[in-house]
Protein backbone atom coordinates (compact mmCIF):
# COMPACT_ATOMS: atom_id res chain seq x y z
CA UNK A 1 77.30 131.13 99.75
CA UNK A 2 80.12 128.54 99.32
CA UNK A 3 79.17 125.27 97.66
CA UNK A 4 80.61 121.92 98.62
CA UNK A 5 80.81 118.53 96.87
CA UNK A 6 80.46 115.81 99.50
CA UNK A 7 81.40 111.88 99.43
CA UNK A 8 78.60 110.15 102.03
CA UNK A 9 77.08 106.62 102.72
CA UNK A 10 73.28 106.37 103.13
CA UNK A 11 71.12 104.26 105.20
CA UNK A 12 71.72 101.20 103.02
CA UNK A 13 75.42 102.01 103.01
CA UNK A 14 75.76 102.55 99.39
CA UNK A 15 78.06 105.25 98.47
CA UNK A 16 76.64 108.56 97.50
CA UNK A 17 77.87 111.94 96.11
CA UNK A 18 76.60 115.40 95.38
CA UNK A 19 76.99 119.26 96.09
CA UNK A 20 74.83 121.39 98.18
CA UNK A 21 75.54 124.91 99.24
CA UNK A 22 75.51 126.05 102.89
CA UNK A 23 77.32 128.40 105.14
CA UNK A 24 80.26 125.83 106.37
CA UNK A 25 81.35 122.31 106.23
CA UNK A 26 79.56 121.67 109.85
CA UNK A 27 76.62 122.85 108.26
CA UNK A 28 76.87 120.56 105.51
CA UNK A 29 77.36 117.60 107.74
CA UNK A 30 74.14 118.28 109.76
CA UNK A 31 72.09 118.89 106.60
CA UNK A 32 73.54 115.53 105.74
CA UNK A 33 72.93 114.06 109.21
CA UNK A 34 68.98 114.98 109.06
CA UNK A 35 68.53 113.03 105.70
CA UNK A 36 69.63 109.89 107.02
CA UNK A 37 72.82 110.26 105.00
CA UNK A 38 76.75 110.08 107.09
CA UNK A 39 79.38 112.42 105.45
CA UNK A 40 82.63 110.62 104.56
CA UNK A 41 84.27 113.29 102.67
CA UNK A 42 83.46 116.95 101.98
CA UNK A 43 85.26 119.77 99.78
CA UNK A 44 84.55 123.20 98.73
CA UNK A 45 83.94 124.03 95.13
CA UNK A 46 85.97 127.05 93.41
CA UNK A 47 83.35 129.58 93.00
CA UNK A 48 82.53 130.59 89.72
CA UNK A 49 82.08 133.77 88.08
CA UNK A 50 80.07 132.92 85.59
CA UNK A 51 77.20 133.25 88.09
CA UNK A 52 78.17 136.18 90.44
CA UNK A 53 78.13 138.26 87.51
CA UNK A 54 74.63 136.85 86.41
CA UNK A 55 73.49 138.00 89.92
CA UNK A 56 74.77 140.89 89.89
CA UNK A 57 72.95 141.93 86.81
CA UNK A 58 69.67 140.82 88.25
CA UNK A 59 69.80 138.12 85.80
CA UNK A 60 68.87 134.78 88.19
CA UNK A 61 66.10 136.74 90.63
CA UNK A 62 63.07 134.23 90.95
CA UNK A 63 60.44 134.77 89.18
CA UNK A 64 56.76 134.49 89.91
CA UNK A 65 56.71 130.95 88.97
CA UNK A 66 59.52 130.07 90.90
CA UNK A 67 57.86 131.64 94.01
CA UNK A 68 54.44 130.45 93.60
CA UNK A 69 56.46 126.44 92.81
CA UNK A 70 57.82 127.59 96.64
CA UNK A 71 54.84 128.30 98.00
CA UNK A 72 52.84 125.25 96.84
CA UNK A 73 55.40 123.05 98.10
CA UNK A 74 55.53 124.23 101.23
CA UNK A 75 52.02 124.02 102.17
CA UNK A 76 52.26 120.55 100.76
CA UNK A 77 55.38 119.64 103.41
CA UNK A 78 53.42 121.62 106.01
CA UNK A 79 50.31 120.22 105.69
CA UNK A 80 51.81 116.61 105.81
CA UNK A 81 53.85 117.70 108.95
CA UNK A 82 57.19 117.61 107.74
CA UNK A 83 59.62 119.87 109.68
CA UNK A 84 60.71 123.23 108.23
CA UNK A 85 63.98 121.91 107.95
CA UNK A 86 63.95 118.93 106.58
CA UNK A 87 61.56 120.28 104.04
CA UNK A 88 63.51 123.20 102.88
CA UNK A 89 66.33 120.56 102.87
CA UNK A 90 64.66 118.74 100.54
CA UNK A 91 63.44 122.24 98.35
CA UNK A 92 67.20 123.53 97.86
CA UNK A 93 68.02 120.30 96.35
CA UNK A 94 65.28 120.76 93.71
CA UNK A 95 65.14 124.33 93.14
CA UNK A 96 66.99 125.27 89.78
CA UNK A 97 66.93 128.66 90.58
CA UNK A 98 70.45 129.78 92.45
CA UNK A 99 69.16 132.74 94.18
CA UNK A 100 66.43 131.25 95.40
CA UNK A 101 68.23 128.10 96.38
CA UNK A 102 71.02 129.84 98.03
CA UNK A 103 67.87 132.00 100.17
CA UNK A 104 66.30 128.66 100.98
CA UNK A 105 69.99 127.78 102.60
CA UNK A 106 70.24 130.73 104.21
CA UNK A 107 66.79 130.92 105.98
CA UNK A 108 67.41 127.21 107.19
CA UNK A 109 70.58 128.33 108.81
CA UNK A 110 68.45 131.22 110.42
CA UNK A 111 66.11 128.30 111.32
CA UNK A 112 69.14 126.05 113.34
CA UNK A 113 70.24 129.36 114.94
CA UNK A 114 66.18 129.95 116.74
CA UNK A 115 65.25 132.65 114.30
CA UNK A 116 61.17 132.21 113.09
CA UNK A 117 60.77 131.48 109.65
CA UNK A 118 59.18 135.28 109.12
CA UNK A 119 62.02 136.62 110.54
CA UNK A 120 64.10 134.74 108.15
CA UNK A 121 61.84 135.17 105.08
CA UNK A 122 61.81 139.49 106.19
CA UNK A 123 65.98 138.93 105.78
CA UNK A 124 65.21 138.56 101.66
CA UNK A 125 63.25 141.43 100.68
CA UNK A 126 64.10 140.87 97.09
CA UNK A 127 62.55 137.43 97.13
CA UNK A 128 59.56 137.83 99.64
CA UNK A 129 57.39 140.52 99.36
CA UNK A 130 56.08 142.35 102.79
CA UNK A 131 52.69 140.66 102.62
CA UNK A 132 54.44 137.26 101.71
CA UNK A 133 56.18 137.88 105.40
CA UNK A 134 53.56 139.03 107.05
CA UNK A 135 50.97 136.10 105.80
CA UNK A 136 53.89 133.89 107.25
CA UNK A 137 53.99 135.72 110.37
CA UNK A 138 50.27 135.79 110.80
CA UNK A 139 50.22 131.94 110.15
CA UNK A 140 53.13 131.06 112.93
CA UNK A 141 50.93 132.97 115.29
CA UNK A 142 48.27 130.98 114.56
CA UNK A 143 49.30 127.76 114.29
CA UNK A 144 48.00 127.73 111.05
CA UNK A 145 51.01 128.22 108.64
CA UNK A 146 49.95 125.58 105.98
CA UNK A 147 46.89 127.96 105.47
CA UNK A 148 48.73 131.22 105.29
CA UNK A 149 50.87 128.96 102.29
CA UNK A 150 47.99 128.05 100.50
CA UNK A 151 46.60 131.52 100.49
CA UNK A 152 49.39 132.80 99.12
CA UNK A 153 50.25 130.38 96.26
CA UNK A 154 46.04 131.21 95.18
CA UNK A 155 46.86 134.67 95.59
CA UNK A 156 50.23 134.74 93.58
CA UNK A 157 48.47 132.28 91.17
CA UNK A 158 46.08 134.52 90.58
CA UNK A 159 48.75 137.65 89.71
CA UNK A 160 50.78 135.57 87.32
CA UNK A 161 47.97 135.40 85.81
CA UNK A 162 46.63 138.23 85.51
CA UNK A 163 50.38 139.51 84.42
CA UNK A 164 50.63 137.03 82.00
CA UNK A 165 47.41 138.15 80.65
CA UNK A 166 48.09 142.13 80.55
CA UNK A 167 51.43 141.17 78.26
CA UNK A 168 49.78 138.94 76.21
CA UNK A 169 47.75 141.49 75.39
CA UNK A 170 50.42 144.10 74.78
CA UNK A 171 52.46 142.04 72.98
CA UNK A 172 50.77 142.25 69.48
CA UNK A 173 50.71 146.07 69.72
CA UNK A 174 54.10 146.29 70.67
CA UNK A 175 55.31 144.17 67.57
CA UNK A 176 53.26 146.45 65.07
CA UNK A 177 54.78 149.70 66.52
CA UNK A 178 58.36 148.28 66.63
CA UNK A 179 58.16 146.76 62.84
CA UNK A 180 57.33 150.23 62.06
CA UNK A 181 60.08 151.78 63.73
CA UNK A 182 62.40 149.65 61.89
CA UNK A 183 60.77 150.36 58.53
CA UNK A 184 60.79 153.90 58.83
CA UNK A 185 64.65 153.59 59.89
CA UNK A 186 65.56 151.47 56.78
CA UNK A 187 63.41 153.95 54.18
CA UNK A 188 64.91 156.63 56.00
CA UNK A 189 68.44 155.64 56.17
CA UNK A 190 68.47 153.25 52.66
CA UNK A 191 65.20 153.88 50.79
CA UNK A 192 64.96 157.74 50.35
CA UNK A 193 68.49 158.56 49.32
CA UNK A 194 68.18 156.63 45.90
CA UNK A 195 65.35 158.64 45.35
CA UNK A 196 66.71 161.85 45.85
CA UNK A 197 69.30 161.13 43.73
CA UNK A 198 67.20 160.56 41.31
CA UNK A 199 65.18 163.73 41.83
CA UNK A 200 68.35 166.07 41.68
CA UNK A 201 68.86 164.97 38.34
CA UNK A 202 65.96 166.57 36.95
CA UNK A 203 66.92 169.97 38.64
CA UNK A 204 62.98 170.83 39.31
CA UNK A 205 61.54 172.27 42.39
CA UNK A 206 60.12 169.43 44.36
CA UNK A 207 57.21 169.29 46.84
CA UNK A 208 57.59 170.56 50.25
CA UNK A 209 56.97 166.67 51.73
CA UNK A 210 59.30 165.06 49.57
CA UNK A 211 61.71 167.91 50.68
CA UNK A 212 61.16 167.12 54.24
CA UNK A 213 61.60 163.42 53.24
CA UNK A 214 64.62 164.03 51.83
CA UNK A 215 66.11 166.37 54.89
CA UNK A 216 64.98 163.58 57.34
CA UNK A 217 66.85 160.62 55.14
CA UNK A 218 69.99 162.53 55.26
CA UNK A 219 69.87 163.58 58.91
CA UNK A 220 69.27 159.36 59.74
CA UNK A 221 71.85 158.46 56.95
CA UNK A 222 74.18 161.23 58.54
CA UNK A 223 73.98 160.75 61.91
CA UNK A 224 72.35 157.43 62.27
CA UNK A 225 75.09 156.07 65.55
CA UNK A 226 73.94 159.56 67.12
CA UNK A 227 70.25 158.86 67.25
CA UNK A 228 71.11 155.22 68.65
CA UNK A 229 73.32 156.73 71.29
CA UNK A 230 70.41 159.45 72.27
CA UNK A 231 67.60 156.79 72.15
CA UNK A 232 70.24 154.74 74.24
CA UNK A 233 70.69 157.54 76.40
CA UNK A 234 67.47 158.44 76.85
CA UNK A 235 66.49 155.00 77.92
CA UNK A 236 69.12 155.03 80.79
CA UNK A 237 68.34 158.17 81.62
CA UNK A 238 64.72 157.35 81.85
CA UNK A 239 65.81 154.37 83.97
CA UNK A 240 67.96 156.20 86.69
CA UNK A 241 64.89 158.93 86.95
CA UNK A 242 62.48 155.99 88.03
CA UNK A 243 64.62 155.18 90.57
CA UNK A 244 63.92 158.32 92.35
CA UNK A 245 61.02 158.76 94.44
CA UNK A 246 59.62 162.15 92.59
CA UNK A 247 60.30 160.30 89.48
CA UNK A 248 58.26 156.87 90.18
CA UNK A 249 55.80 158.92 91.69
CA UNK A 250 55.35 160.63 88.27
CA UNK A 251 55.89 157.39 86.06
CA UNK A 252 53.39 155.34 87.91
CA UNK A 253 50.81 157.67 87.86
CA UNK A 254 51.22 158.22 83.78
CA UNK A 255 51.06 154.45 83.18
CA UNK A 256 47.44 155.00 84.82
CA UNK A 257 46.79 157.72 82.37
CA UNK A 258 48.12 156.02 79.21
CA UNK A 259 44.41 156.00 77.03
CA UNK A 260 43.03 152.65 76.91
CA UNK A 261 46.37 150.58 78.47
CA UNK A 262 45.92 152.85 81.75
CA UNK A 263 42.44 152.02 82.53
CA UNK A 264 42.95 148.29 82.42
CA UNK A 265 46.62 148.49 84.30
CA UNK A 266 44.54 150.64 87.04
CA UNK A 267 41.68 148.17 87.82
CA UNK A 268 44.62 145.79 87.60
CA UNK A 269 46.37 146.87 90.57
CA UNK A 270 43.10 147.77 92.07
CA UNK A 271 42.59 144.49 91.89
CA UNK A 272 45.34 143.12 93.02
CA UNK A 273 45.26 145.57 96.30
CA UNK A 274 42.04 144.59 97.13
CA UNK A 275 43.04 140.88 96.80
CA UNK A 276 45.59 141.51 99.30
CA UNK A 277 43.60 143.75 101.47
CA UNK A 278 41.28 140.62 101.87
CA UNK A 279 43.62 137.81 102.34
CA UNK A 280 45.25 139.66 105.21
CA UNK A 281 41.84 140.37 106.63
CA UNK A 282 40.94 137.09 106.49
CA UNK A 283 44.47 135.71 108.14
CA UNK A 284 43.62 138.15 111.27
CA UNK A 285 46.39 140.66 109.92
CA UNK A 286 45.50 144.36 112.05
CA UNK A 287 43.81 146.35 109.68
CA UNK A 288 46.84 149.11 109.88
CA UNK A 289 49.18 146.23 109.02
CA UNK A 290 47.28 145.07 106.35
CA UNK A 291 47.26 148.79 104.37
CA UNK A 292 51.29 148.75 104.95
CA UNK A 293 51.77 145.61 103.74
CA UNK A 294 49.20 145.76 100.61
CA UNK A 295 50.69 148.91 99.99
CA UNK A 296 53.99 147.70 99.80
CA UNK A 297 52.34 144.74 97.49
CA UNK A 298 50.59 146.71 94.91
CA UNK A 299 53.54 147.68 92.98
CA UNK A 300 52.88 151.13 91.90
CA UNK A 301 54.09 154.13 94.30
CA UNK A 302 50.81 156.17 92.81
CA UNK A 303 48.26 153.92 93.98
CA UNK A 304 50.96 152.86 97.12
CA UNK A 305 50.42 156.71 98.47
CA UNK A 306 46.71 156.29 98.10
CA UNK A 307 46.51 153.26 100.12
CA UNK A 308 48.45 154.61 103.01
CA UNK A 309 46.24 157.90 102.65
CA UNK A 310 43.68 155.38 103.85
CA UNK A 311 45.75 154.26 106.68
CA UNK A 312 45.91 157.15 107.95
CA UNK A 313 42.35 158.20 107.49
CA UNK A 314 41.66 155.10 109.67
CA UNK A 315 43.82 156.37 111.92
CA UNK A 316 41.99 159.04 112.47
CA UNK A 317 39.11 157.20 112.90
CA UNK A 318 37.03 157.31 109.63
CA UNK A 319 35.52 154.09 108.42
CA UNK A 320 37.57 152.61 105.47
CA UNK A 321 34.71 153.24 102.82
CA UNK A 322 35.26 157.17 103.35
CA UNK A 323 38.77 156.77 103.37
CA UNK A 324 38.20 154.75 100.09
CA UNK A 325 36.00 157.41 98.33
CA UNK A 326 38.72 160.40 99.19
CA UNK A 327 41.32 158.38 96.89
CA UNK A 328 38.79 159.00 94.14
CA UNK A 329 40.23 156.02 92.37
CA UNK A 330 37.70 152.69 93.28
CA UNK A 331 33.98 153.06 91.63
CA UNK A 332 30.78 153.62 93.56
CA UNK A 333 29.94 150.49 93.23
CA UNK A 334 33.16 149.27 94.81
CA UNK A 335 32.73 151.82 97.76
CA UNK A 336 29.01 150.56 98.29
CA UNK A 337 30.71 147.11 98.54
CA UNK A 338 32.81 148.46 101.02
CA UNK A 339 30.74 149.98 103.14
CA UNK A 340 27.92 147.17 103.30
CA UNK A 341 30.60 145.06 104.62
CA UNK A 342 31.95 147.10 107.16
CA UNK A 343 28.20 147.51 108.44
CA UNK A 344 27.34 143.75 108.05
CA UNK A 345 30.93 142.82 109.80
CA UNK A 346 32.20 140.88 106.79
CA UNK A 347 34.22 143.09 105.20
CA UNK A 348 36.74 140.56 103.99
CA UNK A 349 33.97 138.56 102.32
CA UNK A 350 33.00 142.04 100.23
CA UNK A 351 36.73 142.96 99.83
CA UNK A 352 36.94 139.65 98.51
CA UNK A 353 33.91 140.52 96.22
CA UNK A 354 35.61 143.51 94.80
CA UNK A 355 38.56 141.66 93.81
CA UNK A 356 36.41 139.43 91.78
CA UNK A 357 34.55 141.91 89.93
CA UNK A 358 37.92 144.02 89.14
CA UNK A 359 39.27 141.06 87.65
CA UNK A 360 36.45 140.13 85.80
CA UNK A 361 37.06 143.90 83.86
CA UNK A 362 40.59 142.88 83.77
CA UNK A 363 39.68 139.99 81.64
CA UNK A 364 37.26 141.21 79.83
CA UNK A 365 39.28 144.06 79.00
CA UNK A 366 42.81 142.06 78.00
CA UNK A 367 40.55 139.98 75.81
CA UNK A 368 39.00 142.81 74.14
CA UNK A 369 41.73 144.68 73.65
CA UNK A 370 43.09 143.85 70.17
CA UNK A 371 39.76 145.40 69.02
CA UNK A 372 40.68 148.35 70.18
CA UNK A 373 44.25 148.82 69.17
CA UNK A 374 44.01 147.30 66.02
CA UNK A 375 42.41 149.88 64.56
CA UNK A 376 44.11 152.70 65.81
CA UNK A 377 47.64 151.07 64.94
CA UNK A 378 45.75 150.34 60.90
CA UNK A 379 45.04 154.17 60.55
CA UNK A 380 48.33 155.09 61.97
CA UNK A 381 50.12 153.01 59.39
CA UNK A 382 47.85 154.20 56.41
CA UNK A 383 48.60 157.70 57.66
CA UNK A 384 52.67 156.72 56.95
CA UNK A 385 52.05 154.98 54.32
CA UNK A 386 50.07 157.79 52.33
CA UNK A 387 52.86 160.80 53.80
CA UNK A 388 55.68 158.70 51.81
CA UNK A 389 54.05 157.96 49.03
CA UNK A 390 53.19 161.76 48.59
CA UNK A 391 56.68 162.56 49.35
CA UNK A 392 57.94 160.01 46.61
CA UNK A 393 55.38 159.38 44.00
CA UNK A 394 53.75 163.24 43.69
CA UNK A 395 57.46 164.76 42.08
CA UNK A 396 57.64 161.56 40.23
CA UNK A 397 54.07 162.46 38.76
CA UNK A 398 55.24 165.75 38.03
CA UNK A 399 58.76 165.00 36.24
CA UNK A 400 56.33 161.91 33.91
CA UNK A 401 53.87 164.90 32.90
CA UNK A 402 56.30 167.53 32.50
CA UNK A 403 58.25 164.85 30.24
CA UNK A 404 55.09 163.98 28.29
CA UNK A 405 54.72 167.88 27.77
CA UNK A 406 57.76 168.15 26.50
């Protein structure tokens, strides 16, 4: 979207100047207009590059902060009665992100034109999720769009954190296993070839580890830009065959199967389905809009296909704790849950329930986790540690006694 740099006089008549973006210099004017503010001069900026590249490599998307700063401002304006306008007007011009503030532009010039704000919201998949739309929609229906806001900043307060948590917890392991990778690189590639020339000037048979040792090092040393161009490779590869449907099918279900990171990721989106499953329910949401949208929300295709399994086991007719137990993925207890709410009419409350106790595992889980890595990652490294030392010191050994011999 073009940006403009406009000249203006405010209600005081003091001279003003700034830059907004928007879709035409008439559209500029009546942003100006509804502040209060009359337009003496306005000009178009050159666009820059700098940024169009930076969106096209995905670089300025919003993150969760950004959208959960939206969302708590807007159920500030709406609870206080400010118009939609005027108080996107007023976000744009303090967003920092450019994506986002260029969609904030955009769904106010839906807005002028008679579009609903869902409608307008539905036009930015990349920035609003399905359920964000359809908690919007819900809300315009209702009259009650200042709740449908606040339910969604708790709700994507609640994922940030529960993100931020998960990587936290990651984040250790992941720094042990890639120091070692670049250790056993630089032994490989610096380390072992001044030892083998050592050992080939001794002329004795050497031990079938240090020979391996050896065979490895010169293989790195050799054709060290080869392995970085297959490992580079093989990360873009990897990266094209999640793209495809078969293929993050397949990747999504293995993250739930990785031993001890799967189980917690698992009851993570569990959680976070049956978070979403319950704030639809309790924004009057159909229950066969609800499953699209929370399976469109939980953010793995594996558990995505189980949810609309469900869907269309209610479909059929069958009560939603059957329909739960047939994914085999959600604990008896969870299904009891389930089911006692469906019978007692307040299923949101116990939906709501389950949430709660998945992310109480999830926490207790994320914080107990360095227990349980730690000392599979100190084994691993005194396994390494004791294969190159009896690939470097046990022919040294040999060559000192058969010296001393001598």
């Amino acid at each position: 979207m073009p940006r403009f740099e406009y000249t203006a006089r405010d209600r005081s008549g003091s001279r003003v100047t700034g830059a907004v973006e928007a879709g035409s210099v008439d559209a500029v004017a009546g942003q100006l207009f509804d502040q209060g503010i009359t337009p003496i001069d306005i000009q178009q900026r050159a666009r820059s590059r700098g940024p169009g590249l930076r969106r096209r490599l995905g670089m300025d998307q919003p993150s969760r902060d950004d959208i959960v700063m939206f969302s708590r401002q807007m159920y500030t304006l709406t609870r206080s009665g400010v118009p939609l306008i005027r108080g996107l007007t007023q976000l744009a011009e303090s967003t920092r992100n450019p994506v986002l503030r260029e969609t904030i532009r955009t769904v106010m010039a839906d807005l002028e034109s008679g579009r609903e704000l869902s409608g307008s919201l539905a036009r930015h998949p990349r920035v609003f999720s399905p359920l964000y739309v359809a908690m919007i929609r819900v809300g315009e229906d209702s009259g009650r769009l200042e709740e449908s806001f606040e339910r969604l900043t708790r709700y994507l307060e609640r994922e940030r954190d529960t993100v931020r948590q998960i990587k936290q917890a990651v984040r250790y392991p992941t720094i042990v296993v890639a120091a070692i990778a670049i250790a056993i690189f630089i032994l490989m590639t610096y380390v072992i070839p001044v030892f083998a020339d050592v050992f080939e000037r001794f002329d004795a048979q050497l031990p079938l580890m240090t020979r391996v040792l050896i065979a490895v090092s010169n293989f790195f040393a050799a054709y060290w830009w080869a392995i970085l161009i297959a490992i580079g490779g093989a990360w873009y590869g990897l990266k094209l065959w999640r793209r495809t449907e078969n293929g993050a099918l397949r990747w999504d279900r293995g993250k739930l199967k990785t031993p001890i990171i799967g189980d917690i990721l698992l009851r993570a989106t569990l959680a976070r389905f049956a978070r979403a499953f319950s704030m639809s329910q309790r924004s009057g949401v159909p229950i066969l809009q609800a499953m699209n949208v929370t399976a469109a929300a939980v953010d793995n295709v594996w558990i995505s296909r189980k949810v609309l399994g469900m869907r269309e086991g209610i479909e059929r007719g069958e009560s939603l704790s059957r329909t739960a137990q047939r994914t085999e993925v959600f604990t008896p207890l969870v299904i009891q849950m389930i089911s006692v709410g469906e019978e007692s009419g307040r299923l949101d409350e116990m939906i709501d329930e389950v949430a709660d106790f998945y992310e109480r595992e999830v926490d207790y889980d994320v914080q107990n986790l360095g227990s349980l890595v730690e000392p599979i990652l100190t084994i691993g490294v005194a396994i390494l540690v004791f294969l190159l030392a009896l690939g470097i010191f046990l022919p040294m050994w040999d060559l000192g006694a058969v010296q001393l011999g001598g």
